[in-house]
N, C-alpha and C. Protein backbone atom coordinates (compact mmCIF):
# COMPACT_ATOMS: atom_id res chain seq x y z
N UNK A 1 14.55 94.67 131.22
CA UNK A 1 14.75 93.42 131.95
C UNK A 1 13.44 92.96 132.58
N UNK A 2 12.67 93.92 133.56
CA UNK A 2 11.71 93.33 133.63
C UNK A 2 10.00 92.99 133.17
N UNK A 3 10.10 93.02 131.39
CA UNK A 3 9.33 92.77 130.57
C UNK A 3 10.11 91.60 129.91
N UNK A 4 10.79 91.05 130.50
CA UNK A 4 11.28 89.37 129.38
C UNK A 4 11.91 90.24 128.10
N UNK A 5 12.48 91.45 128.02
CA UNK A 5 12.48 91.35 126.22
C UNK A 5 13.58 90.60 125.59
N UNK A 6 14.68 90.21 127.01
CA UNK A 6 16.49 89.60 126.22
C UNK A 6 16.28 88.38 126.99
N UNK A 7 17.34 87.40 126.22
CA UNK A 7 18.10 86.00 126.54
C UNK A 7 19.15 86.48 126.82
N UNK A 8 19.87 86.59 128.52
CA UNK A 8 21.64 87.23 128.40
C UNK A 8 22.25 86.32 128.23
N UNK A 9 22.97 86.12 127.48
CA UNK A 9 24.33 85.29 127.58
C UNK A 9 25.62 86.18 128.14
N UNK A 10 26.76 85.45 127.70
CA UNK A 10 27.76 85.84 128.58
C UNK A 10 28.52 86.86 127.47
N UNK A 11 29.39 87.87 127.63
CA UNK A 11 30.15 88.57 127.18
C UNK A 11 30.54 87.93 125.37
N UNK A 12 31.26 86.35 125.99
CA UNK A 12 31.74 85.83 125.03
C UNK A 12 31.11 84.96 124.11
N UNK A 13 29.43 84.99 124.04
CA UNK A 13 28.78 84.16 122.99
C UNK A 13 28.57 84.57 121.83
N UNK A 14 28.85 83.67 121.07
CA UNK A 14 28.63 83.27 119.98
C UNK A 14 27.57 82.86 119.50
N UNK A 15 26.83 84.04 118.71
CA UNK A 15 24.88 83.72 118.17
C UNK A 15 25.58 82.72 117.38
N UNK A 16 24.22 82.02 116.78
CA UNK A 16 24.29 81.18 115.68
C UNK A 16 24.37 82.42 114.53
N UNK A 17 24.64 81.52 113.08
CA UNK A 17 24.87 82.46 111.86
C UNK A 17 23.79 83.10 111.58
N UNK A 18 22.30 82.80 111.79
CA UNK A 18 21.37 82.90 110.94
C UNK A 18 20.84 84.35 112.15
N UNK A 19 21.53 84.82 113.38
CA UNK A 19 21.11 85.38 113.98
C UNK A 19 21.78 86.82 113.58
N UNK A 20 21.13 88.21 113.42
CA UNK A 20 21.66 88.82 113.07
C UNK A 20 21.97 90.67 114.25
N UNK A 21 23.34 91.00 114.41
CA UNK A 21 23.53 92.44 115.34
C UNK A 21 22.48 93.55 114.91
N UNK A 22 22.56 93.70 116.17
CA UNK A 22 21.77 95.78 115.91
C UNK A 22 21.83 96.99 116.66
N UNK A 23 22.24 97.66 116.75
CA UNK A 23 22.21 98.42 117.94
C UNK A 23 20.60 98.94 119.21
N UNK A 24 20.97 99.57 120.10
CA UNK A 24 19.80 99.34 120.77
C UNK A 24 20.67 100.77 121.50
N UNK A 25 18.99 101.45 121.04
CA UNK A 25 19.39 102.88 121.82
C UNK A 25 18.10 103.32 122.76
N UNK A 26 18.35 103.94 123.87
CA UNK A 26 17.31 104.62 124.59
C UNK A 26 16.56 105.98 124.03
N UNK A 27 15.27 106.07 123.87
CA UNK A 27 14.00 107.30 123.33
C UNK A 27 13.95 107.35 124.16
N UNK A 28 14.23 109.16 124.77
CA UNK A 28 13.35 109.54 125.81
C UNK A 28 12.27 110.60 125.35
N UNK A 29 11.19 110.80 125.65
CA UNK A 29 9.83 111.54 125.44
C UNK A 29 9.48 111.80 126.22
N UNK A 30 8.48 113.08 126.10
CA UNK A 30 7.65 114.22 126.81
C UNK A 30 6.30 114.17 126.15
N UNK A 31 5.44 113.33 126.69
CA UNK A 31 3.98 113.84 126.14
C UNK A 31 3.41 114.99 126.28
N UNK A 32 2.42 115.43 125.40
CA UNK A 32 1.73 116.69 125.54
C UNK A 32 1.42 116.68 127.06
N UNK A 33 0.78 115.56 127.77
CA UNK A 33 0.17 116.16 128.97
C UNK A 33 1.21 116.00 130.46
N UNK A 34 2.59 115.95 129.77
CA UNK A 34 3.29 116.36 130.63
C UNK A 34 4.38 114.38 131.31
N UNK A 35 3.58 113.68 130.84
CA UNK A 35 4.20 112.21 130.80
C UNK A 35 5.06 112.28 130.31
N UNK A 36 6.01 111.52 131.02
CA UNK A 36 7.51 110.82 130.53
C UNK A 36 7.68 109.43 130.16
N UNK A 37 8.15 109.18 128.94
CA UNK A 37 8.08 108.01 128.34
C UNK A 37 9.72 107.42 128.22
N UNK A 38 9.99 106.60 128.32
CA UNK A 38 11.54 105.49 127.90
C UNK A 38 11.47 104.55 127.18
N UNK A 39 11.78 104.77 126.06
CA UNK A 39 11.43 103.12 125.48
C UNK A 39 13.06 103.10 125.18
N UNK A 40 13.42 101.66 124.92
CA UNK A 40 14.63 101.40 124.43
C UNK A 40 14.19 100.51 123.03
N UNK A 41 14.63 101.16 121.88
CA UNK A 41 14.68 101.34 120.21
C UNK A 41 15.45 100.12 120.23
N UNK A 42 15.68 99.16 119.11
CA UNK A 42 16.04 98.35 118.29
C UNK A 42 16.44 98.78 117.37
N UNK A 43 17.87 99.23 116.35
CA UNK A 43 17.94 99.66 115.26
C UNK A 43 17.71 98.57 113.98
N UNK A 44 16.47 98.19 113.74
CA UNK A 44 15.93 98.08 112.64
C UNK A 44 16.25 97.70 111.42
N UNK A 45 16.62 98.90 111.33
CA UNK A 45 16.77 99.38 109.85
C UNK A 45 18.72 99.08 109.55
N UNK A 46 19.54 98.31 110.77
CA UNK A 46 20.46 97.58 110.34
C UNK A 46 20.60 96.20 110.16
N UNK A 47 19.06 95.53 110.05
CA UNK A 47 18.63 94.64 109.85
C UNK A 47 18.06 93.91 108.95
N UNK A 48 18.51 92.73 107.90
CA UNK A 48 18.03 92.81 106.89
C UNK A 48 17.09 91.36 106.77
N UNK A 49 15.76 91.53 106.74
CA UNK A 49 14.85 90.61 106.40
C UNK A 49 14.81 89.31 106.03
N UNK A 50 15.41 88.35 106.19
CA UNK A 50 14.99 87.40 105.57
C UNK A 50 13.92 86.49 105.55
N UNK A 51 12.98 86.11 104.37
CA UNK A 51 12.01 85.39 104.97
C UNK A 51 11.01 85.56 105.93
N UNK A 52 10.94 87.06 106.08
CA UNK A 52 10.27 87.14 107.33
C UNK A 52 9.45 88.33 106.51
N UNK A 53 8.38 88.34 106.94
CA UNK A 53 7.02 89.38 106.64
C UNK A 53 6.64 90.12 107.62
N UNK A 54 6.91 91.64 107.07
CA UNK A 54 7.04 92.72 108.15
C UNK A 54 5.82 93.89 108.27
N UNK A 55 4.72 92.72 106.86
CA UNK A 55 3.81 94.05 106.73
C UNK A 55 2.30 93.52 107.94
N UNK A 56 1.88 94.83 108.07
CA UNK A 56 0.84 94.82 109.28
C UNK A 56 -0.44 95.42 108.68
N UNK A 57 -1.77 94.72 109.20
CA UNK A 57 -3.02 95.61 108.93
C UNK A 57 -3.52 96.17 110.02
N UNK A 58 -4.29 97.18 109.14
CA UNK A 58 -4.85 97.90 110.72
C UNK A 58 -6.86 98.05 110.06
N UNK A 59 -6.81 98.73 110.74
CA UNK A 59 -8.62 98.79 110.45
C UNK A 59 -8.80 99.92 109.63
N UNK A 60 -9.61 99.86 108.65
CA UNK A 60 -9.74 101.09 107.84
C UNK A 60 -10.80 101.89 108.42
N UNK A 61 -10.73 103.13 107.72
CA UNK A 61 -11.41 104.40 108.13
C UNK A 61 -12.99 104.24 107.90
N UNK A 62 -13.41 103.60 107.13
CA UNK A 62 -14.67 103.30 107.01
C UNK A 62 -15.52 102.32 107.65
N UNK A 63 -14.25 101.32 108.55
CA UNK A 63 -15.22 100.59 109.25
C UNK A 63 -14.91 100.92 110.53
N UNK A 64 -14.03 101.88 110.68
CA UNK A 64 -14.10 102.99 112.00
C UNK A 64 -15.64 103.48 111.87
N UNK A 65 -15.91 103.88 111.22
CA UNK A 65 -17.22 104.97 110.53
C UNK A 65 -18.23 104.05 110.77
N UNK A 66 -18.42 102.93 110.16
CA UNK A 66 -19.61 101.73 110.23
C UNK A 66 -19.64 101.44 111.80
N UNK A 67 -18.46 101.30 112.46
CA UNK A 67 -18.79 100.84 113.54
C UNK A 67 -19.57 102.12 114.81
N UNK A 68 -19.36 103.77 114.60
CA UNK A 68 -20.01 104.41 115.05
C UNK A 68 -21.86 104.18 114.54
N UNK A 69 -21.49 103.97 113.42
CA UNK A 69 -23.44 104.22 113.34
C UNK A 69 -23.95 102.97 114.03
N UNK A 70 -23.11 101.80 114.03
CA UNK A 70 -23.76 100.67 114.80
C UNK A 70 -24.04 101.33 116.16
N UNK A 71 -23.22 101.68 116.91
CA UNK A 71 -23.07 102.54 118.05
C UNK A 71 -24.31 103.38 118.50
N UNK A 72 -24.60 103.97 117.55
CA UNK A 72 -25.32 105.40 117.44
C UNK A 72 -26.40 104.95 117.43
N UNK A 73 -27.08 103.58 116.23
CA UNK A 73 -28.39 103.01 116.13
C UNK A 73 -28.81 102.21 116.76
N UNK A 74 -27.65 101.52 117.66
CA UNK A 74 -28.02 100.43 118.41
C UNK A 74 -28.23 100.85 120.22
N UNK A 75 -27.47 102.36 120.51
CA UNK A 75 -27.59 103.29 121.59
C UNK A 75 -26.03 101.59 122.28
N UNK A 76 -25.22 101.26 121.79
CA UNK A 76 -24.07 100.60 122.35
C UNK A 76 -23.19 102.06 123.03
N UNK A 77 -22.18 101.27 123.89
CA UNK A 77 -21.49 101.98 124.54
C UNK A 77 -20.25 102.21 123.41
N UNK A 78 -18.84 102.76 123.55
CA UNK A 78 -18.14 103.02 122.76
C UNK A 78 -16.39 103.19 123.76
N UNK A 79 -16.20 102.50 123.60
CA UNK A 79 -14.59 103.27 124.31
C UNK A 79 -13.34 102.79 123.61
N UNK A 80 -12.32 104.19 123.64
CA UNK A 80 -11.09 103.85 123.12
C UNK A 80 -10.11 103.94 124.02
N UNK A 81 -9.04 103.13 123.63
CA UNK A 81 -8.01 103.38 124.15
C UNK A 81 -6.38 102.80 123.86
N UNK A 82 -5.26 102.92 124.13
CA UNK A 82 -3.86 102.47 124.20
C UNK A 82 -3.55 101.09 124.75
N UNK A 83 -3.04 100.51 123.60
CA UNK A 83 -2.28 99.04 124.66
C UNK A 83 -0.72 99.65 125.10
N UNK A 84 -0.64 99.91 126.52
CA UNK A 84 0.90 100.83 126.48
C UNK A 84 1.78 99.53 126.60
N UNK A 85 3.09 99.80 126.55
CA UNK A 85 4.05 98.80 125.85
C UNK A 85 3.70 97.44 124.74
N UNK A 86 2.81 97.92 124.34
CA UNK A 86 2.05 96.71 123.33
C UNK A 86 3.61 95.74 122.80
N UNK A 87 4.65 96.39 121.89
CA UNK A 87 5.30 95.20 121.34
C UNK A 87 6.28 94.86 121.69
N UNK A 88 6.19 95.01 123.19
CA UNK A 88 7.52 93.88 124.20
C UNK A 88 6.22 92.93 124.64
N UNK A 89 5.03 92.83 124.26
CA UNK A 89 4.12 91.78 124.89
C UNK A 89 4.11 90.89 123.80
N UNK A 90 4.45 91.09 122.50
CA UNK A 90 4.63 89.85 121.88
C UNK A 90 5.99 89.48 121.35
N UNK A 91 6.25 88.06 120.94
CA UNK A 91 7.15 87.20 120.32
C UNK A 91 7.65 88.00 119.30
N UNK A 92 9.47 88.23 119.41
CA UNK A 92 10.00 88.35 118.63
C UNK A 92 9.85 87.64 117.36
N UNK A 93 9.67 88.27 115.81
CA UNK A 93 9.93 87.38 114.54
C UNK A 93 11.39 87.10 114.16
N UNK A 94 11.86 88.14 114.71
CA UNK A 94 13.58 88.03 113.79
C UNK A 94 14.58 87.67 114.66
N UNK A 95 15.64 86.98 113.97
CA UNK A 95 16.59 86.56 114.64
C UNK A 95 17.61 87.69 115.35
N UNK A 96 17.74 88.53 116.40
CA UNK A 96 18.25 89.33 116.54
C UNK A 96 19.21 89.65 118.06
N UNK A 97 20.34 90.31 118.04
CA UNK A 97 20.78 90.69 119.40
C UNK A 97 21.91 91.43 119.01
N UNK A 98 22.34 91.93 120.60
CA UNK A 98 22.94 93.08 120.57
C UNK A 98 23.83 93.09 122.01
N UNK A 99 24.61 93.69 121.73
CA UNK A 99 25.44 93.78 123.05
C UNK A 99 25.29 95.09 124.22
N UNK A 100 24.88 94.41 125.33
CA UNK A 100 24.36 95.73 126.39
C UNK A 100 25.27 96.26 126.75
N UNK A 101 24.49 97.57 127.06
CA UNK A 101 25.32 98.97 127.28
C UNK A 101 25.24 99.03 129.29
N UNK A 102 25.75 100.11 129.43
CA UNK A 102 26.02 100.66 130.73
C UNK A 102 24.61 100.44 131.21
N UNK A 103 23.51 100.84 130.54
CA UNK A 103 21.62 100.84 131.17
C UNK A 103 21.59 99.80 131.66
N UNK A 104 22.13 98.36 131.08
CA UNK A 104 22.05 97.40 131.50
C UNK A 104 22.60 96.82 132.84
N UNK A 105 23.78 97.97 133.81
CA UNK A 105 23.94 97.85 135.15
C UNK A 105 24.52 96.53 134.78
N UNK A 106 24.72 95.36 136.13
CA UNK A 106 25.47 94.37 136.33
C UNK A 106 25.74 93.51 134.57
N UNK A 107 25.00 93.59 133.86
CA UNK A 107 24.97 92.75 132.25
C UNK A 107 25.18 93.66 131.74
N UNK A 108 26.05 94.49 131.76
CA UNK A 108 27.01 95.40 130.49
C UNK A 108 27.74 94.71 130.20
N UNK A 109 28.06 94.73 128.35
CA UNK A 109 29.16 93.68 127.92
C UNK A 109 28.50 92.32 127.44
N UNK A 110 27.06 92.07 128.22
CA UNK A 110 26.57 90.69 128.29
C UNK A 110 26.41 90.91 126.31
N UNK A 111 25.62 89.34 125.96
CA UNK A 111 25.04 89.50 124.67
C UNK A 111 23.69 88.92 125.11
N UNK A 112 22.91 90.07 124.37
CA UNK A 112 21.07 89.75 124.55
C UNK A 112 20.64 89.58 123.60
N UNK A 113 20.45 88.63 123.33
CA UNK A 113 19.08 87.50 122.54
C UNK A 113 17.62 88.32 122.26
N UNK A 114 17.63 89.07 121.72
CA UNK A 114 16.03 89.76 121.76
C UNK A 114 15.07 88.75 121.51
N UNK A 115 14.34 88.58 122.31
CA UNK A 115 12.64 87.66 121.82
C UNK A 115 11.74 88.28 121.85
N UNK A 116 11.46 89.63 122.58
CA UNK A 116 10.35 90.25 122.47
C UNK A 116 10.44 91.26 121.13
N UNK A 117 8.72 91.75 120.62
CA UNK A 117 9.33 92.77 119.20
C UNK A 117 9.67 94.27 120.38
N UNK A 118 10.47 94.61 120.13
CA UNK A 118 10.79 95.71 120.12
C UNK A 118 10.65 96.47 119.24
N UNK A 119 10.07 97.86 119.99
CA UNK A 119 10.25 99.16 118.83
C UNK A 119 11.46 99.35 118.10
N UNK A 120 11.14 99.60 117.02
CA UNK A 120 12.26 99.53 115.78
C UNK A 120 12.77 98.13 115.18
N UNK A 121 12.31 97.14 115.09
CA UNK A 121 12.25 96.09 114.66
C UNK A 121 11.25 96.03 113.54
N UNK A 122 11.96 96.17 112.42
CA UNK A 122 11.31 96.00 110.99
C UNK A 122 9.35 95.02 110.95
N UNK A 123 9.41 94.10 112.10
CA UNK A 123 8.71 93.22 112.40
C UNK A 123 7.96 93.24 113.38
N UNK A 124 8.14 94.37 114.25
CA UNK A 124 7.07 94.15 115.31
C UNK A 124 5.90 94.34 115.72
N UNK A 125 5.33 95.85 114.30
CA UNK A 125 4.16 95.90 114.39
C UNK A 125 3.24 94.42 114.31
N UNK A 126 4.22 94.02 113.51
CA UNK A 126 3.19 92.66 112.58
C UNK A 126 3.22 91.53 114.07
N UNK A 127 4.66 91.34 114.48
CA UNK A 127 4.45 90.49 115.76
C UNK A 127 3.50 90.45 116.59
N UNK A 128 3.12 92.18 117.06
CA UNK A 128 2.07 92.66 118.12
C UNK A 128 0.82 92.35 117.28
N UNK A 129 0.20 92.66 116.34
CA UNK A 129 -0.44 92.05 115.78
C UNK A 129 -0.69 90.97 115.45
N UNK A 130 -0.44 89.60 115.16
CA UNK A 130 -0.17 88.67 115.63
C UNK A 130 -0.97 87.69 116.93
N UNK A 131 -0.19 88.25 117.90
CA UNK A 131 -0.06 88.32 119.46
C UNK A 131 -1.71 88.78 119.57
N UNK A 132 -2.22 89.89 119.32
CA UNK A 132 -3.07 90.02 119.85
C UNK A 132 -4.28 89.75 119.05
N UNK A 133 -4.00 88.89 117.78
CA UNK A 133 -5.32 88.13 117.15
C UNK A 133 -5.70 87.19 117.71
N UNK A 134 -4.17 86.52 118.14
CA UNK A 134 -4.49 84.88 119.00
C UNK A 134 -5.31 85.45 120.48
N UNK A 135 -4.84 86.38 120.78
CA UNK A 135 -5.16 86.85 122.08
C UNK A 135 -7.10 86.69 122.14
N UNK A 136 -7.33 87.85 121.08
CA UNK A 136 -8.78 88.33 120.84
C UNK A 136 -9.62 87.09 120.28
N UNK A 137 -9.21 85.85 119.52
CA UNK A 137 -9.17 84.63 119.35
C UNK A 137 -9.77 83.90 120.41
N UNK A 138 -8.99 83.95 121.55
CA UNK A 138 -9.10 83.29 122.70
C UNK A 138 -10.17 83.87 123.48
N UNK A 139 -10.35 84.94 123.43
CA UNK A 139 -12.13 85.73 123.84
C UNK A 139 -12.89 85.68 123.14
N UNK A 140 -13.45 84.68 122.34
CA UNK A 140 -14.21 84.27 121.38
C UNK A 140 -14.48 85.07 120.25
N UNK A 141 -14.04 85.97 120.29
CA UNK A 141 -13.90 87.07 119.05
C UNK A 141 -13.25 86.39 117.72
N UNK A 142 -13.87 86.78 116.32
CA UNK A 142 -13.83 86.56 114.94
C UNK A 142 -13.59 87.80 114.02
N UNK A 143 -12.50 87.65 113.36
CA UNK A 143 -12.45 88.84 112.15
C UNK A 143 -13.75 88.74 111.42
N UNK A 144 -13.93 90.27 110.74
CA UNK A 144 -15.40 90.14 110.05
C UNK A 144 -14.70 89.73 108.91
N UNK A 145 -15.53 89.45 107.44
CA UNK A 145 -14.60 89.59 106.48
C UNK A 145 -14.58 90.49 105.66
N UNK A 146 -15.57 91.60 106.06
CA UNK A 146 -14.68 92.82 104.89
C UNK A 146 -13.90 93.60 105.68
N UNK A 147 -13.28 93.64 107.18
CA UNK A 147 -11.97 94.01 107.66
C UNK A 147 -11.54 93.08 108.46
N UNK A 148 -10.16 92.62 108.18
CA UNK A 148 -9.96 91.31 109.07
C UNK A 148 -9.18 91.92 110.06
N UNK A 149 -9.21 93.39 110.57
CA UNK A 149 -8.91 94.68 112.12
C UNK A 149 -10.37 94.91 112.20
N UNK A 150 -11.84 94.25 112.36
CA UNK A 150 -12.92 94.25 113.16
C UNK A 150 -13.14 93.36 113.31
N UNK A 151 -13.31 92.69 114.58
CA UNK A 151 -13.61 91.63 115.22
C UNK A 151 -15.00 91.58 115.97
N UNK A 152 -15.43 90.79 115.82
CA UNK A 152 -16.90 89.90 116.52
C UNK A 152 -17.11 89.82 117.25
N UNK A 153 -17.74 89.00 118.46
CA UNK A 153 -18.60 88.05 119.06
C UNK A 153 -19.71 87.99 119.40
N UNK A 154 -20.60 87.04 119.32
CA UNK A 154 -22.04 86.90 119.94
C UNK A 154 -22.23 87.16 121.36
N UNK A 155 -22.58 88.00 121.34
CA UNK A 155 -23.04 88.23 123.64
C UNK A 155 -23.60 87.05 123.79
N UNK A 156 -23.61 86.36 124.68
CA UNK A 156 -24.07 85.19 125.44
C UNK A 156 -25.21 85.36 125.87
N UNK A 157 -26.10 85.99 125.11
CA UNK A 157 -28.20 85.70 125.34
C UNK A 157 -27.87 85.71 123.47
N UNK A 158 -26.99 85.58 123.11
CA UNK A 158 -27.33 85.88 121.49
C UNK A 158 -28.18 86.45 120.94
N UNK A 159 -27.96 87.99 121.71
CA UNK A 159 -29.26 89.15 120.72
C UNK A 159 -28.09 90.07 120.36
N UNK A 160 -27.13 89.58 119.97
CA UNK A 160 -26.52 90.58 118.92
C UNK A 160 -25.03 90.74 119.45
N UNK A 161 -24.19 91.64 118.36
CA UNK A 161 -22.92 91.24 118.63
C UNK A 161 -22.11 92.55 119.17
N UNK A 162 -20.69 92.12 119.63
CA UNK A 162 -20.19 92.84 120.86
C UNK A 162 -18.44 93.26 119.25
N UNK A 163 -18.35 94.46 119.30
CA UNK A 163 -17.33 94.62 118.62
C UNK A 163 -15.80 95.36 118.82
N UNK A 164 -14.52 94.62 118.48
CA UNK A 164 -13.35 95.39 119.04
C UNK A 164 -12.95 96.06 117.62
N UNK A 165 -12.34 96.80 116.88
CA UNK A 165 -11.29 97.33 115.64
C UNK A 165 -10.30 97.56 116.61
N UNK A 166 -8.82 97.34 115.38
CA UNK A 166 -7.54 97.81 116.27
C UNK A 166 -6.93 98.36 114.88
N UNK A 167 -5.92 99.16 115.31
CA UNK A 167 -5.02 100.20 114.50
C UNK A 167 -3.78 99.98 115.42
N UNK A 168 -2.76 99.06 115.05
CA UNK A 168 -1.69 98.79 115.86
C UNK A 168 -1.69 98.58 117.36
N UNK A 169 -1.38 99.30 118.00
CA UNK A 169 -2.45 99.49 119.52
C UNK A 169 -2.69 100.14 120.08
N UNK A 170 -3.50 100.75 119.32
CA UNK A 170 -5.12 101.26 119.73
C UNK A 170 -6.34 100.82 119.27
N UNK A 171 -7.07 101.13 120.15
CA UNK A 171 -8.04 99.83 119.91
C UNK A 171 -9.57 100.61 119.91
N UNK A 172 -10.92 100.12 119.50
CA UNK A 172 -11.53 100.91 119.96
C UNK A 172 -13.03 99.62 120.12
N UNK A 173 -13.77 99.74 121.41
CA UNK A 173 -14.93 98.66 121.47
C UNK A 173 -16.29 99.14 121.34
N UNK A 174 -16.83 98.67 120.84
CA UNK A 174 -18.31 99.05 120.55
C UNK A 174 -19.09 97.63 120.98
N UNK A 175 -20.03 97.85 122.33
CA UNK A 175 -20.92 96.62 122.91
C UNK A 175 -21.79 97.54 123.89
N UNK A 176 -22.63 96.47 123.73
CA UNK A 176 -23.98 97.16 124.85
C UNK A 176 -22.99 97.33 126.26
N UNK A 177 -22.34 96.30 126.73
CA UNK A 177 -21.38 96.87 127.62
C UNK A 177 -19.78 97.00 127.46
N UNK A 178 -19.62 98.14 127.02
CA UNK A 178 -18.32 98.60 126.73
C UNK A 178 -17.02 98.30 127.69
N UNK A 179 -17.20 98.15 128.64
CA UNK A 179 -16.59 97.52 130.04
C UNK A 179 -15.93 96.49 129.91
């Protein structure tokens, strides 16, 4: 609820046709370093595609590799890291909802409209991806073109360029200031 991911309606609505059910279950996890994670799952895979394109790129291993020696020859900084809840931050693709459970407290019974991608949504890697081209877009950043998961920009004295790669979300930056 409070990441925007549902539209509640009332007990008794009626999606349109083109909108399609799924169930929605709670993951709970234990990271290695002892973190507790909750995500609530989208079942997916009772969902069937239409018209909609579910495939995602990520950055290949070699311009992971290219972008260290830039690193290495240019003495740039380097840092990686996690976008955590990355695909409740972007726009649902598929038409989808589901009826809330008990987690949902006062809107049990309700019907929720999913708009955000949720994990397990055939579509959401690609959504979050997406989401965060326009994003990186908007920080003047450019896909290169032999990986369109390494992105650009000119530093502002224009002596050379500042670089992000992403692999779903994780991300990794290479710039004189990594910061």
């Amino acid at each position: 609820k409070k990441m925007n991911c549902f539209d509640f309606k009332s007990p008794s609505y009626k999606p349109e046709d083109d909108y399609k059910w799924t169930t929605l279950h709670l993951n709970f996890e234990v990271k290695e370093c002892g973190r507790r994670k909750a995500r609530l799952v989208a079942g997916g895979h009772l969902v069937k595609l239409e018209g909609i394109h579910s495939r995602s790129t990520v950055v290949r291993g070699v311009s992971v590799r290219t972008m260290d020696i830039i690193a290495h020859s240019r003495k740039y900084e380097t840092l990686h890291g996690e976008i955590g809840n990355a695909f409740v931050t972007a726009p649902c693709l598929e038409k989808v909802y589901s009826r809330c459970g008990p987690e949902f407290g006062e809107l049990e019974d309700c019907i929720g409209i999913i708009v955000k991608a949720l994990n397990g949504l055939k579509s959401s890697a690609r959504a979050f991806r997406l989401f965060l081209a326009d994003y990186l877009h908007n920080l003047g950043f450019f896909p290169s073109r032999c990986d369109r998961d390494v992105w650009m920009r000119m530093r502002e004295p224009k002596d050379g360029y500042d670089y992000i790669c992403t692999h779903v979300d994780d991300f990794k930056v290479v710039a004189l200031d990594a910061n």
